[in-house]
N, C-alpha and C. Protein backbone atom coordinates (compact mmCIF):
# COMPACT_ATOMS: atom_id res chain seq x y z
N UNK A 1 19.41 -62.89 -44.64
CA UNK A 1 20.55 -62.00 -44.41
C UNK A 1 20.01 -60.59 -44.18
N UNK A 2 20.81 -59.94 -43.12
CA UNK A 2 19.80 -58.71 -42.54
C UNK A 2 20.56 -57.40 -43.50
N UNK A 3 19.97 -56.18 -43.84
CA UNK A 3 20.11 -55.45 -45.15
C UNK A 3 21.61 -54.90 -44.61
N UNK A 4 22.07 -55.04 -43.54
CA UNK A 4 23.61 -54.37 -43.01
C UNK A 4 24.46 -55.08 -43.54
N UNK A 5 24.21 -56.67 -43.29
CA UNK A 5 25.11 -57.38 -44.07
C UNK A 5 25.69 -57.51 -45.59
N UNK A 6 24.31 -57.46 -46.09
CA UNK A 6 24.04 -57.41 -47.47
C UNK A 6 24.90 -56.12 -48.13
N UNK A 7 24.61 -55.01 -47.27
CA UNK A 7 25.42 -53.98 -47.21
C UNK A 7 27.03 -54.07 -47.81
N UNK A 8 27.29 -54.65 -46.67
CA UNK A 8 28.69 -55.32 -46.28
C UNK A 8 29.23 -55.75 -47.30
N UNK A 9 28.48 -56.73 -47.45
CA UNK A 9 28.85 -57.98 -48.37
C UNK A 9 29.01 -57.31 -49.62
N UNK A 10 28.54 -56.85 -50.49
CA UNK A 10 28.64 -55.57 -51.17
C UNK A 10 29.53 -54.85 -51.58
N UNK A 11 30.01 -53.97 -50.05
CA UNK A 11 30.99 -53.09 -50.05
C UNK A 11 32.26 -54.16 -50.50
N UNK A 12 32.11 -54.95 -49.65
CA UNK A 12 33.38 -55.83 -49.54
C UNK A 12 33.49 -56.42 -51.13
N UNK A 13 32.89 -56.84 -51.93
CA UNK A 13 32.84 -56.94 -53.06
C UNK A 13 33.29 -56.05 -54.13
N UNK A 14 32.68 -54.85 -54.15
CA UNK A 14 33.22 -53.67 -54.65
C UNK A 14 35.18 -53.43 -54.32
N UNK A 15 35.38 -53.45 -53.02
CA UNK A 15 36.95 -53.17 -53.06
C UNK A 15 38.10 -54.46 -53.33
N UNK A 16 37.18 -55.67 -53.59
CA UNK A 16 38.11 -56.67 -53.75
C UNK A 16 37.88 -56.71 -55.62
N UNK A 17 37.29 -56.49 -55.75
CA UNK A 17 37.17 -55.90 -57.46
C UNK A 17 38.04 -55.44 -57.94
N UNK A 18 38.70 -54.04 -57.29
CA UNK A 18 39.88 -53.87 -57.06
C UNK A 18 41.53 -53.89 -57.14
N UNK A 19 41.21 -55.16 -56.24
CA UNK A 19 42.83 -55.60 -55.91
C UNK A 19 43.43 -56.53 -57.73
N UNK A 20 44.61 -55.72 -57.37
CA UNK A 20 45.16 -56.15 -59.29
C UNK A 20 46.40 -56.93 -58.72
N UNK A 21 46.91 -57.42 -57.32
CA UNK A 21 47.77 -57.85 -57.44
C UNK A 21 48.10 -59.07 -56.48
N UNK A 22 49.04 -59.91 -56.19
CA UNK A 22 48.95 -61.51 -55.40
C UNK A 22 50.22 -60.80 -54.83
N UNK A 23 50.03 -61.92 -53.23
CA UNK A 23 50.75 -61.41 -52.66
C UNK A 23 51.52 -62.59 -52.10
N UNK A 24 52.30 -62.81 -51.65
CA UNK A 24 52.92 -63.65 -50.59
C UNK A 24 53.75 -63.45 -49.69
N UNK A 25 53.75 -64.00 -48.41
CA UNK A 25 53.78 -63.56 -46.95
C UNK A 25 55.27 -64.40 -46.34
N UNK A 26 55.89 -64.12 -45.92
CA UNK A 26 56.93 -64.97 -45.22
C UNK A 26 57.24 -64.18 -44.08
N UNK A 27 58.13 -65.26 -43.25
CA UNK A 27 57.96 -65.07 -41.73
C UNK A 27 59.47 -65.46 -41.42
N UNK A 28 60.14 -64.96 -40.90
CA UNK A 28 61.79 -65.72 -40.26
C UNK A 28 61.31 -65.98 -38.91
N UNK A 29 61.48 -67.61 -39.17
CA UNK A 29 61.47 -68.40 -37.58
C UNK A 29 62.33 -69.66 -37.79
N UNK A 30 62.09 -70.22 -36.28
CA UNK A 30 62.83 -71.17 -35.96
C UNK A 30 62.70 -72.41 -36.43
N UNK A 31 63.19 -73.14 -36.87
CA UNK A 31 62.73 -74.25 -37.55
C UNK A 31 64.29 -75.21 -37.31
N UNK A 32 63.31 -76.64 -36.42
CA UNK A 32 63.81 -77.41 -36.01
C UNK A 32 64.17 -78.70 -36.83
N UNK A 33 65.69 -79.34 -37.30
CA UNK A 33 65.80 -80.23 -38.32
C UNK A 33 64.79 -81.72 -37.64
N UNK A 34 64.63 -81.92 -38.63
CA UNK A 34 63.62 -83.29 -38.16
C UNK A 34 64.72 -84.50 -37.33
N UNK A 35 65.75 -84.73 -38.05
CA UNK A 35 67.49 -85.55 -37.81
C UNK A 35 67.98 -85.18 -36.92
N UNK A 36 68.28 -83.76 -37.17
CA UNK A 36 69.55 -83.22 -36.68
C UNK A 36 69.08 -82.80 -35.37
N UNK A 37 67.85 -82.03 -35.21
CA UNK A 37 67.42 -81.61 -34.03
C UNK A 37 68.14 -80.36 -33.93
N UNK A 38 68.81 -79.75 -34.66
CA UNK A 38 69.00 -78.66 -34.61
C UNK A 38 67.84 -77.61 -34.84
N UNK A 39 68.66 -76.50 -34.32
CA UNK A 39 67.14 -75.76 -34.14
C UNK A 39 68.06 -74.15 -35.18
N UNK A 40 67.34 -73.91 -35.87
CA UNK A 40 67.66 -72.93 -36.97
C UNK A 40 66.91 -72.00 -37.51
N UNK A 41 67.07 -70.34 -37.99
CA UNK A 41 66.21 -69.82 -38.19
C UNK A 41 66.17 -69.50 -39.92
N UNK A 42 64.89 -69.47 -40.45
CA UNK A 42 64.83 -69.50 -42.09
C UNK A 42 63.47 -68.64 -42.15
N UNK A 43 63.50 -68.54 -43.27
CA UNK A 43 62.26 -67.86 -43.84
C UNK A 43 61.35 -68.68 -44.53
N UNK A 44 60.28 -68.72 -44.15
CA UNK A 44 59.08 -69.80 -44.34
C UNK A 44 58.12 -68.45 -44.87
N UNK A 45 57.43 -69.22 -45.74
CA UNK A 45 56.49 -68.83 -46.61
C UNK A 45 55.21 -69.23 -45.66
N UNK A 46 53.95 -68.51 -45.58
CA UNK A 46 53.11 -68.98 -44.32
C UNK A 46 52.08 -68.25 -44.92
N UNK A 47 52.24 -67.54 -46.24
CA UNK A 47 50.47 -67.46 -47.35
C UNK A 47 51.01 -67.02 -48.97
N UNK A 48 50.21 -67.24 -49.82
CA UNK A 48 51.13 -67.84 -51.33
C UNK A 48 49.71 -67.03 -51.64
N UNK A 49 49.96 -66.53 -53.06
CA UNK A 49 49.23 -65.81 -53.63
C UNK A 49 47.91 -65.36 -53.49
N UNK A 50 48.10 -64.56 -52.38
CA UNK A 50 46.60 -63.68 -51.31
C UNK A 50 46.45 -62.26 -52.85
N UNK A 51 45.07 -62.59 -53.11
CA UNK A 51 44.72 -61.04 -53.84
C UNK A 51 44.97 -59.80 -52.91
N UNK A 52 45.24 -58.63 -53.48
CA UNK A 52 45.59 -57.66 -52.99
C UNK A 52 45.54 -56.48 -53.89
N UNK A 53 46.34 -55.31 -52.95
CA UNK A 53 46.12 -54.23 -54.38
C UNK A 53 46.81 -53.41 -53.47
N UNK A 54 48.03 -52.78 -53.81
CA UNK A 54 48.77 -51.91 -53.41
C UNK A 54 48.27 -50.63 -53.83
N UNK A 55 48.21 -49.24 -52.71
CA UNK A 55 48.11 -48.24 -52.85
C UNK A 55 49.44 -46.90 -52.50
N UNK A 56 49.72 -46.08 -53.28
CA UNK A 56 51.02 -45.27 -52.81
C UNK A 56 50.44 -43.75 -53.09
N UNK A 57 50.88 -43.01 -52.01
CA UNK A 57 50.54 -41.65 -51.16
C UNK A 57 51.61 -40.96 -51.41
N UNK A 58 51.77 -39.72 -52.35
CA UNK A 58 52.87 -39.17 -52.83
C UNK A 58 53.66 -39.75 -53.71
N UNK A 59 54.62 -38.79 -53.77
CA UNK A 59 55.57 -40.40 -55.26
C UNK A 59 56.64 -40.06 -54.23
N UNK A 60 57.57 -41.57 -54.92
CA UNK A 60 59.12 -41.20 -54.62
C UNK A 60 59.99 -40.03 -54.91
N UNK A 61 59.61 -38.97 -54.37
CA UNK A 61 60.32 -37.91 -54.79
C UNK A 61 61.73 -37.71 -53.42
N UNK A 62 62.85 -37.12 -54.37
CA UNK A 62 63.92 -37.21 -53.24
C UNK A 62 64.46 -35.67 -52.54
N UNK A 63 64.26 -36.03 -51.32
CA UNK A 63 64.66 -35.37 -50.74
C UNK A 63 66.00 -34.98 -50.45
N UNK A 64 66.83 -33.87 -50.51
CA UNK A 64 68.93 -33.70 -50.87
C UNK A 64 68.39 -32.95 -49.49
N UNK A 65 69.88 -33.63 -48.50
CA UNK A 65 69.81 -32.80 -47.94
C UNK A 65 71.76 -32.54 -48.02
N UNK A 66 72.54 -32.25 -46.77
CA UNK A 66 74.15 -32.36 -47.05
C UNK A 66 74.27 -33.27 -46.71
N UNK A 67 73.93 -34.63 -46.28
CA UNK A 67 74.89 -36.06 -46.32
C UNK A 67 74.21 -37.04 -46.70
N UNK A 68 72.94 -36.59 -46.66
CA UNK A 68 71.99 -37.82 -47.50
C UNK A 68 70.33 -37.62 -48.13
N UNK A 69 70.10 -38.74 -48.79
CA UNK A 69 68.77 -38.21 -50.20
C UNK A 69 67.67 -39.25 -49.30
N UNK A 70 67.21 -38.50 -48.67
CA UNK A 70 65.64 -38.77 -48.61
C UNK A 70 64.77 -39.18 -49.33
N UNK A 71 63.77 -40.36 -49.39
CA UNK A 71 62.70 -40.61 -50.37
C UNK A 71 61.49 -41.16 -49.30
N UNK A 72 60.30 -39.62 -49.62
CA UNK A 72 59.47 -40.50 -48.63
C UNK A 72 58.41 -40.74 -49.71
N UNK A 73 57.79 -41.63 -49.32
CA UNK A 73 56.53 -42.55 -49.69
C UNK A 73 55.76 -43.46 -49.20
N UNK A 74 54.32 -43.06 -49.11
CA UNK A 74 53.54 -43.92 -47.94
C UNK A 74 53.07 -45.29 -48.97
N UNK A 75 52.92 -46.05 -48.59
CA UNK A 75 53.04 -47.66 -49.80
C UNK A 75 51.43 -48.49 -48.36
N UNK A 76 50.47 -48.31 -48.95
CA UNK A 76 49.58 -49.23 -48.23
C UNK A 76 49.36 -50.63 -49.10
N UNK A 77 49.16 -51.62 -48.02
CA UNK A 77 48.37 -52.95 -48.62
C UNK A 77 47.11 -52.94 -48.95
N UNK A 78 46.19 -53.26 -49.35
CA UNK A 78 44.38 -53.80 -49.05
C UNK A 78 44.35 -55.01 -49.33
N UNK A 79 44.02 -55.79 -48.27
CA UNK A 79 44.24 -57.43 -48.27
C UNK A 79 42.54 -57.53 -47.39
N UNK A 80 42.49 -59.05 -47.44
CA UNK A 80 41.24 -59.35 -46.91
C UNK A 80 41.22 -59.26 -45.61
N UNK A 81 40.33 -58.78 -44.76
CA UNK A 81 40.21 -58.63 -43.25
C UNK A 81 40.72 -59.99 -41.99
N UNK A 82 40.18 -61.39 -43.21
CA UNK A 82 40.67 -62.54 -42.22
C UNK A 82 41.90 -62.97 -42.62
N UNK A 83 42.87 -62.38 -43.46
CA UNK A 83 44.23 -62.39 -43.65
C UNK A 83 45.09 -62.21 -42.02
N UNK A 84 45.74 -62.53 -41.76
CA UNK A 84 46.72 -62.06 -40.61
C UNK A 84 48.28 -62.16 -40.45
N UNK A 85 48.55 -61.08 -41.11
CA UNK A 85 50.23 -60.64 -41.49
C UNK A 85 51.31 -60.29 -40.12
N UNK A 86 51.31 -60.51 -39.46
CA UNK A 86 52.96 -60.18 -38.24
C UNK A 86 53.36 -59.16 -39.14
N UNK A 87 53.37 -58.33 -37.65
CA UNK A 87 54.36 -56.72 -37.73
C UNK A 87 55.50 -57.29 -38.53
N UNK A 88 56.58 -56.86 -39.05
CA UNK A 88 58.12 -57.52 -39.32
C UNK A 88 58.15 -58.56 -40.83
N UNK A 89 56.87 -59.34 -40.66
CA UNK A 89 56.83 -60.13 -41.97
C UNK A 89 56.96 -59.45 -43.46
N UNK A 90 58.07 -60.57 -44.20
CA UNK A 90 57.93 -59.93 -45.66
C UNK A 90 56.96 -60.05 -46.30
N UNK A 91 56.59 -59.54 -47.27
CA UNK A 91 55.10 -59.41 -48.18
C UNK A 91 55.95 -59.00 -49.70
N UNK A 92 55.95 -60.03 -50.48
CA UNK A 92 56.20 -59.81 -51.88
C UNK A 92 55.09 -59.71 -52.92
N UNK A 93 54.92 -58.59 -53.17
CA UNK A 93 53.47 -58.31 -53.86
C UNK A 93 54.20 -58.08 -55.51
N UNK A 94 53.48 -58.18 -56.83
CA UNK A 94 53.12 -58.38 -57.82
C UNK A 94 51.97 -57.67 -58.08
N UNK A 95 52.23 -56.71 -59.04
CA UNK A 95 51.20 -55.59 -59.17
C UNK A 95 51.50 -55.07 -60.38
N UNK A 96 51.25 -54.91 -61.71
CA UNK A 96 51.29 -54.50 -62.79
C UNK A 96 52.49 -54.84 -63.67
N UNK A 97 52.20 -55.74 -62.89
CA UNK A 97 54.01 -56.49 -63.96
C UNK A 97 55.03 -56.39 -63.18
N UNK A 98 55.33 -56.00 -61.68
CA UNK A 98 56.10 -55.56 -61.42
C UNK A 98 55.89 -56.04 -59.73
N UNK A 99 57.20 -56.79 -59.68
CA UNK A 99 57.39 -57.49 -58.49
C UNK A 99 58.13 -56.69 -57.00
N UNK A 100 57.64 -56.55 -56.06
CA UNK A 100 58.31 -55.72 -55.04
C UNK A 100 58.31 -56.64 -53.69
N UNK A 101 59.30 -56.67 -52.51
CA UNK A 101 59.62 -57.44 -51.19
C UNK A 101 59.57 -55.83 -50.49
N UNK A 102 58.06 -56.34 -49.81
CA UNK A 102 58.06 -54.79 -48.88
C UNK A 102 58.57 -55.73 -47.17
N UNK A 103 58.21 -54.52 -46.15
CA UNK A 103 58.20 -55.09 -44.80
C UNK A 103 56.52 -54.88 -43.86
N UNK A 104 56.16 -55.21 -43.59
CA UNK A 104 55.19 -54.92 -43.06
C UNK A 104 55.55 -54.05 -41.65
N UNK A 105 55.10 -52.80 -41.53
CA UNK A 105 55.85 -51.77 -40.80
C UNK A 105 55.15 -51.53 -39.33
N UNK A 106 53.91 -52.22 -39.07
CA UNK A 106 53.10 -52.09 -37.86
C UNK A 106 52.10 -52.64 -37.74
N UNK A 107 50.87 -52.55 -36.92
CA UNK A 107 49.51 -53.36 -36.83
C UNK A 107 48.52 -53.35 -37.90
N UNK A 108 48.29 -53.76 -38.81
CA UNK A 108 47.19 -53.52 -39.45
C UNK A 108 45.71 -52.67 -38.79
N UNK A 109 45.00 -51.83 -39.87
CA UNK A 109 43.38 -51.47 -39.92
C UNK A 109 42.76 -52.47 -40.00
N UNK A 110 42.31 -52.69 -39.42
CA UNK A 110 41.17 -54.24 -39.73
C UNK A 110 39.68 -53.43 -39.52
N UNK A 111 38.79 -53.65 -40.76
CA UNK A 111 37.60 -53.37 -40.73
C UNK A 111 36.48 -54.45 -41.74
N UNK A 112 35.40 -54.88 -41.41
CA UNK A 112 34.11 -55.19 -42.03
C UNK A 112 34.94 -55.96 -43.45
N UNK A 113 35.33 -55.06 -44.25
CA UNK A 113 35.13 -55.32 -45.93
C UNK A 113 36.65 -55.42 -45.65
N UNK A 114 37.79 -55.01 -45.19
CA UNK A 114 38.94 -55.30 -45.54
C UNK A 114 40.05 -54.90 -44.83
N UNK A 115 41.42 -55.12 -44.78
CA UNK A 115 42.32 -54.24 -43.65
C UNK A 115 43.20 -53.43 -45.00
N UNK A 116 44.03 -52.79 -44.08
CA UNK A 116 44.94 -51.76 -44.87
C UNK A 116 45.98 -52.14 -43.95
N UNK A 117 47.49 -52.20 -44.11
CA UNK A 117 49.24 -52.56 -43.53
C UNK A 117 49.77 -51.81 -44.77
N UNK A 118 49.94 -50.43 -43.41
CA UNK A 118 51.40 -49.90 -43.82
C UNK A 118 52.90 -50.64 -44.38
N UNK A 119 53.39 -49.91 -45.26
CA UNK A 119 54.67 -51.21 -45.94
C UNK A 119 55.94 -50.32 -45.87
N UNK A 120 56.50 -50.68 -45.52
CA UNK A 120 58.15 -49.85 -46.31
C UNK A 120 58.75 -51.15 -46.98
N UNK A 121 59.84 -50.37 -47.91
CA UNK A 121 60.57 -51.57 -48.44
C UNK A 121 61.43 -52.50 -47.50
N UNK A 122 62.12 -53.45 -48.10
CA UNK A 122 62.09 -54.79 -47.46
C UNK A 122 63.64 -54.63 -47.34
N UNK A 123 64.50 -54.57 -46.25
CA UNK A 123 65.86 -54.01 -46.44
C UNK A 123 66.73 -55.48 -45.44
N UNK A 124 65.84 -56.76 -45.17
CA UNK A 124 66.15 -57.36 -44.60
C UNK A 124 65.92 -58.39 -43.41
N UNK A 125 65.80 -59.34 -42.52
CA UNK A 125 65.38 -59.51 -41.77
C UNK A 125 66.29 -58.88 -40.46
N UNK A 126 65.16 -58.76 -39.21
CA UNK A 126 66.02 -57.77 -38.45
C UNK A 126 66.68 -58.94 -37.48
């Protein structure tokens, strides 16, 4: 193994050390009755307790303005690099006792040791 890898391998070790929390992934698609042949859309589960480790950028602090309260907060994932989450998919993560249904909000960082997916909360399928 050449010393870059080893490197790697390493790093990647160090940030999965890390992750304090499991995650699971669902997807709304089409799903065809086996009988009926109907064709229907549901939410399928498509990865079950992926390690992870949620990170948050600012707190929920609220913003007043005159017709409505603002709360911004940046909410990242760190999941494993050969993970592969869809823009739109829910992600119910478990992290210190405490269970949350985010949305996955755009393309993942994908790098070497690990990716990072932006999250907002989970307000539904669209």
């Amino acid at each position: 193994m050449k010393a870059l890898d080893k490197a790697r391998l390493k790093a990647r070790e160090a940030i999965e050390s890390l992750y304090e929390g499991l995650c699971t992934v669902q997807e709304y698609m089409e799903v065809t009755g086996p009988q009926s042949k109907l064709t229907r859309h549901e939410e399928a589960t498509v990865l079950e307790d992926q390690p992870c480790r949620l990170s948050f950028e600012g707190s929920p602090e609220a913003a007043q303005t005159e017709t409505t309260t603002n709360i911004s907060q940046s909410i990242k994932l760190f999941i494993a690099p050969e993970v592969r989450i869809k823009s739109g998919s829910k992600i119910v993560v478990t992290q210190n006792g405490v269970t949350t249904a985010y949305a996955a909000s755009g393309a993942p960082a994908v790098y070497v040791t690990h990716q990072e997916i932006m999250l907002e909360l989970f307000r539904g399928w669209a």
